[in-house]
Protein backbone atom coordinates (compact mmCIF):
# COMPACT_ATOMS: atom_id res chain seq x y z
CA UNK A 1 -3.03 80.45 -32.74
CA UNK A 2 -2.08 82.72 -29.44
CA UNK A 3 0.25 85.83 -29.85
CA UNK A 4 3.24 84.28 -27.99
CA UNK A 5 3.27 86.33 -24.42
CA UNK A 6 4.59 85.84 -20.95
CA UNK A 7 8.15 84.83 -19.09
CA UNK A 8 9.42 83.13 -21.86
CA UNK A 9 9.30 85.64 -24.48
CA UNK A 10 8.97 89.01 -22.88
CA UNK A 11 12.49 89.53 -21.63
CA UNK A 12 13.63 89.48 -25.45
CA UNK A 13 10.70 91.84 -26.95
CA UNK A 14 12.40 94.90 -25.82
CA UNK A 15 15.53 94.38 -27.40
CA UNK A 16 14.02 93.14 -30.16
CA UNK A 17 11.94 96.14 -31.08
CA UNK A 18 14.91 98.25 -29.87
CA UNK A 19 17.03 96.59 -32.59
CA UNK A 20 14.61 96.83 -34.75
CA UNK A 21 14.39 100.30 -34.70
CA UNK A 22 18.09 101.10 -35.28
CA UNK A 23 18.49 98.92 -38.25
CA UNK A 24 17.36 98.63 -41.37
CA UNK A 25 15.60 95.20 -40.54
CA UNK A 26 11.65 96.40 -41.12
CA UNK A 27 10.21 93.67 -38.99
CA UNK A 28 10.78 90.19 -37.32
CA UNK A 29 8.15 87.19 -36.74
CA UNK A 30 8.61 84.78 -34.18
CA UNK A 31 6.56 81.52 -34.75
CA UNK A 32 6.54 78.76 -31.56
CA UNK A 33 5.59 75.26 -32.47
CA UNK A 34 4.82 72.61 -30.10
CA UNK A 35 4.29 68.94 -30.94
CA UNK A 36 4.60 70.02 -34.92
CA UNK A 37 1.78 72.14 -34.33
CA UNK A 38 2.38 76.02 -34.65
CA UNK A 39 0.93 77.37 -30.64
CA UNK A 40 2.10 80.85 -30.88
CA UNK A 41 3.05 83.63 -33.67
CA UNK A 42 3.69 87.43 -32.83
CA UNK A 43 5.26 89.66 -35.08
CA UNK A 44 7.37 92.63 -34.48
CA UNK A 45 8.15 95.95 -36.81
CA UNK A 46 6.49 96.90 -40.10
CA UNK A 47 4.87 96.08 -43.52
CA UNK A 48 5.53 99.74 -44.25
CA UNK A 49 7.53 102.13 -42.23
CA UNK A 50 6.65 105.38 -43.88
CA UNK A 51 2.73 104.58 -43.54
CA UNK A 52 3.65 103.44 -39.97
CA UNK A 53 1.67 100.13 -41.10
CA UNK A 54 2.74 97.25 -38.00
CA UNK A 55 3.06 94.19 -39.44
CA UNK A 56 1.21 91.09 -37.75
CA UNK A 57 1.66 87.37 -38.24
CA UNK A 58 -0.37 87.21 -41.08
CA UNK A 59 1.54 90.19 -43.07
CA UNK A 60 2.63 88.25 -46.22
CA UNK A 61 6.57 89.41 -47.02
CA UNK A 62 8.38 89.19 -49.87
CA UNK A 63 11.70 86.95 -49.59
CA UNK A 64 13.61 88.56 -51.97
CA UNK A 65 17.48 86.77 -51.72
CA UNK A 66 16.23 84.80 -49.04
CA UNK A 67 14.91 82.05 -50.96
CA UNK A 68 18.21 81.39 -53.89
CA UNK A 69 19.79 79.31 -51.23
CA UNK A 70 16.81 76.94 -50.21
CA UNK A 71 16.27 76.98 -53.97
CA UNK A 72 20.27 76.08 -54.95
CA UNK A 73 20.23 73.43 -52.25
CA UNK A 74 16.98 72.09 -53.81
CA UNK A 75 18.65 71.53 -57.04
CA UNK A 76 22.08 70.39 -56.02
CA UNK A 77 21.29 67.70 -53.61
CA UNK A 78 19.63 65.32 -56.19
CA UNK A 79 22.58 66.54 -58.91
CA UNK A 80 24.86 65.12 -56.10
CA UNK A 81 22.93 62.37 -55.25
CA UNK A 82 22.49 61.70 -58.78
CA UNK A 83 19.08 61.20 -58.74
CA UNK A 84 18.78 64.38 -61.59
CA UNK A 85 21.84 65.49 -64.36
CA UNK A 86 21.20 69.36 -65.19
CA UNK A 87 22.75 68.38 -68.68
């Protein structure tokens, strides 16, 4: 897997990390797939801020709220569908 580089993605880095670093967002990954086949990961900001730890595409993050929707829509689709009855 490449760290994603050149024309395509370096007009954005900049304002990326610049965002970054006036927000309370600790870091950003980028992942570029090509064919179903991820070509290209780079990741931006940190896995700990106060250590000054960078975080890289292999940092494992915790999801935290981010997952309840994926995991609501995973439940009510077959409720809907009536495939499953929570009852």
């Amino acid at each position: 897997m490449a760290i994603l580089r050149g024309d395509r993605i370096d007009p954005v880095r900049t304002p990326i990390v610049e965002s970054l670093n006036q927000s309370n967002v600790v870091s950003l990954s980028i992942v570029a797939t090509q064919n179903g086949e991820i070509v290209g990961a780079e990741s931006v900001g940190w896995v700990d801020r106060e250590a000054r730890v960078r975080t890289t595409p292999n940092s494992v993050s915790p999801l935290a709220s981010l997952s309840k929707s994926p995991t609501a829509a995973g439940v009510v689709v077959p409720v809907d569908r009536q495939f499953v009855d929570l009852d």
